[in-house]
N, C-alpha and C. Protein backbone atom coordinates (compact mmCIF):
# COMPACT_ATOMS: atom_id res chain seq x y z
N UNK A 1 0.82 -1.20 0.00
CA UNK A 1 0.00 0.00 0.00
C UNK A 1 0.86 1.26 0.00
N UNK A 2 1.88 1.47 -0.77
CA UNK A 2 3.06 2.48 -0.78
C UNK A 2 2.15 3.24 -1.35
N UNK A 3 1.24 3.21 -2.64
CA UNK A 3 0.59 4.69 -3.49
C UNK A 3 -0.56 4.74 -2.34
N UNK A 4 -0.76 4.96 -1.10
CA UNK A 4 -1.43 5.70 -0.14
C UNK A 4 -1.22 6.27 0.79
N UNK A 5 0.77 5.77 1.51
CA UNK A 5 1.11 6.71 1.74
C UNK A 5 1.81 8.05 0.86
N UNK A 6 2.35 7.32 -0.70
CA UNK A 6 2.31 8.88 -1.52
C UNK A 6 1.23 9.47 -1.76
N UNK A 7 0.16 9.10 -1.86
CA UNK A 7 -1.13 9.68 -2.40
C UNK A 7 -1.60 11.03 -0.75
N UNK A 8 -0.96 10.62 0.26
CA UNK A 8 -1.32 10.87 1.66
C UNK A 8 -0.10 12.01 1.93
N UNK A 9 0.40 11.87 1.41
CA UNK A 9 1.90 12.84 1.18
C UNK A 9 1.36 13.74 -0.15
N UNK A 10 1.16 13.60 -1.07
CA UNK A 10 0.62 14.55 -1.72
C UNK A 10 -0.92 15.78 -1.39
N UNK A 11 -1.23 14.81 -0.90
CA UNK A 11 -2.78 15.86 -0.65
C UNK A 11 -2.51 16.87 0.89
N UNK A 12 -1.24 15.82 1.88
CA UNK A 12 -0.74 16.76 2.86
C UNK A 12 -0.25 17.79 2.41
N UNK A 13 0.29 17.76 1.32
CA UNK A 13 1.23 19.09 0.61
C UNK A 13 0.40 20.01 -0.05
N UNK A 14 -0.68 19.69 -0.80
CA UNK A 14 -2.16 20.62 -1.14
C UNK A 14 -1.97 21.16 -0.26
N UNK A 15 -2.33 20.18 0.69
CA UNK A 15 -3.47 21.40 1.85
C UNK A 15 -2.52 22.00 2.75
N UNK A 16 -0.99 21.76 2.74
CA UNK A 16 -0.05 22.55 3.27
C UNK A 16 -0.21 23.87 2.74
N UNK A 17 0.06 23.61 1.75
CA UNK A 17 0.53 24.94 0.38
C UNK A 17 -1.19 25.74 0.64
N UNK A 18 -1.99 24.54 0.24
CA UNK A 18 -3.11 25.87 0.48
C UNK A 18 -3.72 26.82 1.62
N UNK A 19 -3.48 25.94 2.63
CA UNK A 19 -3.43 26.70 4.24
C UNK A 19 -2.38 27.75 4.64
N UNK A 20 -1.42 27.62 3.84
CA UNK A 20 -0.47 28.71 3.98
C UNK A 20 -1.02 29.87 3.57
N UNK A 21 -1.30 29.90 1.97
CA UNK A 21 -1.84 30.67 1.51
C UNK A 21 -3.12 31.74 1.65
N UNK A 22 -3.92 30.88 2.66
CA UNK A 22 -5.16 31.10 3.19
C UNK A 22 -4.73 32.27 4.71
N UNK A 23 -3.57 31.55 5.38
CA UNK A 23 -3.36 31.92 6.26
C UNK A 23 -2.55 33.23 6.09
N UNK A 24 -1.48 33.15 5.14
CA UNK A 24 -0.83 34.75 4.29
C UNK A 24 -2.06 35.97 3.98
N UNK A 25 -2.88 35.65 3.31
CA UNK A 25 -3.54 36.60 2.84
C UNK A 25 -4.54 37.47 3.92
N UNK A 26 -4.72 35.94 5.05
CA UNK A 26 -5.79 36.50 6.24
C UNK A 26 -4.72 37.60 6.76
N UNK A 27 -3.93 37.27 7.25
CA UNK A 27 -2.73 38.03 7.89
C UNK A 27 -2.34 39.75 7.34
N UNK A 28 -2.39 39.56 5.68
CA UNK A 28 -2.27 40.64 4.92
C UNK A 28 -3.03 41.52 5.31
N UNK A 29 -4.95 40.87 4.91
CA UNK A 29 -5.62 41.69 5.18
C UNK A 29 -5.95 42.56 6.32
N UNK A 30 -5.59 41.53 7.36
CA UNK A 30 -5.37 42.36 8.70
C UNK A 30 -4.64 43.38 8.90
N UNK A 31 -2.99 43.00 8.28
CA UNK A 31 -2.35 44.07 8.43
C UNK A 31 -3.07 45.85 7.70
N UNK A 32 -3.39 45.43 6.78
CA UNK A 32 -4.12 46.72 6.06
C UNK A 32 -5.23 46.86 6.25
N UNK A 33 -6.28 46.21 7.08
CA UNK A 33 -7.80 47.08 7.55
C UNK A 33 -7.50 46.95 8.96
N UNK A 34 -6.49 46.22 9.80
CA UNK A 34 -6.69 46.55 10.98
C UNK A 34 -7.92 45.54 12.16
N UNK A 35 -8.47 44.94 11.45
CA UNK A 35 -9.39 43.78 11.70
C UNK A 35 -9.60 43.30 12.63
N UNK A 36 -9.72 43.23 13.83
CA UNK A 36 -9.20 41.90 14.80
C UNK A 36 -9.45 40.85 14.17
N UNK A 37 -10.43 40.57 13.83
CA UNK A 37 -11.32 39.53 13.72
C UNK A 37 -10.39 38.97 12.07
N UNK A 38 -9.62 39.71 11.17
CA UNK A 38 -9.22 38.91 10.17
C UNK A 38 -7.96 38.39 11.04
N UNK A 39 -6.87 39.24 11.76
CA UNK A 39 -5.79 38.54 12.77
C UNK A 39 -5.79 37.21 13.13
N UNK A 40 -7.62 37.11 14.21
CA UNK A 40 -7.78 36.05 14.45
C UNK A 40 -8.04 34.67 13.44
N UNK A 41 -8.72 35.17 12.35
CA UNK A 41 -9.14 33.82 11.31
C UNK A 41 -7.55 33.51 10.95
N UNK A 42 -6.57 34.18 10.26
CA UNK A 42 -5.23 34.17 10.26
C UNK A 42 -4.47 32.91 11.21
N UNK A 43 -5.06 33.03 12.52
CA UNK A 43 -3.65 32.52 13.52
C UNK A 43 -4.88 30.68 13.23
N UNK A 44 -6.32 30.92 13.31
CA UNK A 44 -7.67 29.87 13.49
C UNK A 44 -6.32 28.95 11.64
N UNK A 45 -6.37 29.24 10.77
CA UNK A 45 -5.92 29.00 9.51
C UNK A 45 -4.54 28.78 9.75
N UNK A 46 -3.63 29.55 10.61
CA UNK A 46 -2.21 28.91 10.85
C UNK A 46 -2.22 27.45 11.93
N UNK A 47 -3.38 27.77 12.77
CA UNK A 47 -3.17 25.93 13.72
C UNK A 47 -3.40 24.95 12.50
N UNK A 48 -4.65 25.26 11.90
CA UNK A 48 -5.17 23.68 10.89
C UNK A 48 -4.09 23.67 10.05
N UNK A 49 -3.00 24.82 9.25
CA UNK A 49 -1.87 24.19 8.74
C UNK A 49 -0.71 23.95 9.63
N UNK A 50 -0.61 24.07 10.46
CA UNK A 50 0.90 23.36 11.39
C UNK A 50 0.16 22.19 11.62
N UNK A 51 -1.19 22.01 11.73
CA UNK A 51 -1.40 20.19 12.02
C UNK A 51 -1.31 19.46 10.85
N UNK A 52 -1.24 20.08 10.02
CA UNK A 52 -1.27 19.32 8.65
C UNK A 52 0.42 18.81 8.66
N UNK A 53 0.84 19.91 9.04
CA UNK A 53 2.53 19.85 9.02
C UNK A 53 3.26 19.11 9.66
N UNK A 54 2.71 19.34 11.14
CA UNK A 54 2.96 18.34 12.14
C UNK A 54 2.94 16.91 12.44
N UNK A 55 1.33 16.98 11.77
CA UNK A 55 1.35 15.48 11.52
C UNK A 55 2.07 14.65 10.44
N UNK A 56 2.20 15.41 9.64
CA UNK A 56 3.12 15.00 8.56
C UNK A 56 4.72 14.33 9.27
N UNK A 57 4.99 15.49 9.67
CA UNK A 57 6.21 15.11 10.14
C UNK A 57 6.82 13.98 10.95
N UNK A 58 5.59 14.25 11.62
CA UNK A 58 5.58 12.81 12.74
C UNK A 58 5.54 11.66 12.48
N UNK A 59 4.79 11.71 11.55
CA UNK A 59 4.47 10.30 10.60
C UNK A 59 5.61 10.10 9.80
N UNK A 60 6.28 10.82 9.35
CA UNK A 60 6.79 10.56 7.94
C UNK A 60 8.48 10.60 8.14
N UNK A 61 9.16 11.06 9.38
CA UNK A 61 9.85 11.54 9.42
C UNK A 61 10.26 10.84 11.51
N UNK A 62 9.51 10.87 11.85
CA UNK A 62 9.66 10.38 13.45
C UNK A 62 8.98 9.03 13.62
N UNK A 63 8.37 8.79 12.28
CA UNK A 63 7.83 7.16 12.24
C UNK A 63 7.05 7.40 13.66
N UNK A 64 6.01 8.32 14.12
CA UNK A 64 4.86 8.05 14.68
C UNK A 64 4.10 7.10 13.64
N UNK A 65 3.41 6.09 14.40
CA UNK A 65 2.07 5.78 13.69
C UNK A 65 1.20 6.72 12.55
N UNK A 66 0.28 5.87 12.15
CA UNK A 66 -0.82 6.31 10.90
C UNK A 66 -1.60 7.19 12.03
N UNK A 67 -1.83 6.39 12.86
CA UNK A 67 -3.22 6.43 13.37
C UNK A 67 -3.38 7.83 14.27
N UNK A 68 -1.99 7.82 15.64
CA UNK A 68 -1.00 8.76 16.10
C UNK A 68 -0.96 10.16 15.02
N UNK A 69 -0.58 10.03 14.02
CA UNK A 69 -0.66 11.32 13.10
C UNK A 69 -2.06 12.02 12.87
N UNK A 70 -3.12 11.01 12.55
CA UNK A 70 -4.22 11.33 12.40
C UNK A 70 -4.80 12.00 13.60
N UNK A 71 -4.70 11.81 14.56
CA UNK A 71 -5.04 12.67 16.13
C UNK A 71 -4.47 13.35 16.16
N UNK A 72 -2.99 13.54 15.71
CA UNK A 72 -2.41 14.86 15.94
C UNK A 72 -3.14 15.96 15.27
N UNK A 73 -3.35 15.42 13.93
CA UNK A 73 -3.89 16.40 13.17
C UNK A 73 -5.17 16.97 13.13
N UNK A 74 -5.93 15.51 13.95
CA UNK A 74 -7.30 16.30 14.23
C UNK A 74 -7.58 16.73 15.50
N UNK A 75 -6.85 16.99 16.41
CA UNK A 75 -6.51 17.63 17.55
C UNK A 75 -6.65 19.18 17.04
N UNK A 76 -5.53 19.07 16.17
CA UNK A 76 -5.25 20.98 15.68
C UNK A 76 -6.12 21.74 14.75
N UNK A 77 -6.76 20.47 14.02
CA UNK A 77 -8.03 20.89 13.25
C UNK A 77 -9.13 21.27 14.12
N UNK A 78 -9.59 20.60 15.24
CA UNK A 78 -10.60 20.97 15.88
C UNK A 78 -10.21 22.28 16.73
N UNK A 79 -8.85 22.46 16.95
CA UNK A 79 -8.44 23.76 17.82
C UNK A 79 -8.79 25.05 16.94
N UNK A 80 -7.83 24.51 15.30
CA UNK A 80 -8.24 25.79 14.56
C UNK A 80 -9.14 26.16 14.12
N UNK A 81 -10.57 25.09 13.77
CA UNK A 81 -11.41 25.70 13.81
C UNK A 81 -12.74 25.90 14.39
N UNK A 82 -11.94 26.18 15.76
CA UNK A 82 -12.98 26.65 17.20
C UNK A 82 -12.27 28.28 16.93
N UNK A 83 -11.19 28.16 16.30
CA UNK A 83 -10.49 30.00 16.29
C UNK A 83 -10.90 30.03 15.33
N UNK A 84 -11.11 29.87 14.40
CA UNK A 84 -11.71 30.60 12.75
C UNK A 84 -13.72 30.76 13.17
N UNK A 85 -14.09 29.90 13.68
CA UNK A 85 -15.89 30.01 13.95
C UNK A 85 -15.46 31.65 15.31
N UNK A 86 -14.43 31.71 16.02
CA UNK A 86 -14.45 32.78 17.31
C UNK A 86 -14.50 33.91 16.51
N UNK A 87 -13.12 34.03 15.32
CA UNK A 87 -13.21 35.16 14.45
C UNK A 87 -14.51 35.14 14.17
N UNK A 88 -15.03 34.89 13.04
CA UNK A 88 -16.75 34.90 12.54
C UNK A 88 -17.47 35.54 13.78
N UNK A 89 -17.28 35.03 14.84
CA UNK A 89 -18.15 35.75 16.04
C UNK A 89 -17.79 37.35 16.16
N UNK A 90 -16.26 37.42 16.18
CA UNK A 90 -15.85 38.61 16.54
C UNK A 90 -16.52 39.56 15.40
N UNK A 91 -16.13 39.50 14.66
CA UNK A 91 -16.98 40.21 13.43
C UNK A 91 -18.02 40.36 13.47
N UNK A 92 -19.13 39.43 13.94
CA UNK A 92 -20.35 39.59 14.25
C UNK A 92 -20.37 40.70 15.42
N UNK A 93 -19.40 40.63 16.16
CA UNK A 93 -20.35 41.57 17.54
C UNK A 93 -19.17 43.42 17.01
């Protein structure tokens, strides 16, 4: 089952590359309107990509487990987005 951990290594790297990106631009916009609330979606978008990263690493690189990686990562997914739904709030009030 080697083409699923490349296939699992590739889509980590999507959603690396695209969470970065997500997380750059939140950051931008903050810097230039001043936002709280874009700051916060920013840092909510930087946890879900360091878990992407993290878990990667662990797995791939520290030979943690499959399974071990997968909690890591959905550990930081559920952290980041309890901070990306807080932003949305902040904006709201």
């Amino acid at each position: 089952m080697i083409w699923v951990e490349t296939a699992i290594v590739v889509v980590k790297t999507v959603i690396l590359l695209l969470g970065s990106g997500i997380t750059y631009i939140a950051f931008r916009a903050y810097r230039n309107t001043g936002t709280p609330s874009l700051r916060v979606l920013g840092i909510g978008f930087g946890v879900i990509t360091f878990g992407v990263l993290l878990a990667g690493i662990a797995h791939q690189i520290l030979s943690v487990s499959l399974e071990m990686g997968i909690l890591i990562n959905s550990i930081l997914l559920a952290i980041g987005l309890a901070i990306v739904l807080y932003s949305l709030y902040l904006e709201r009030g």
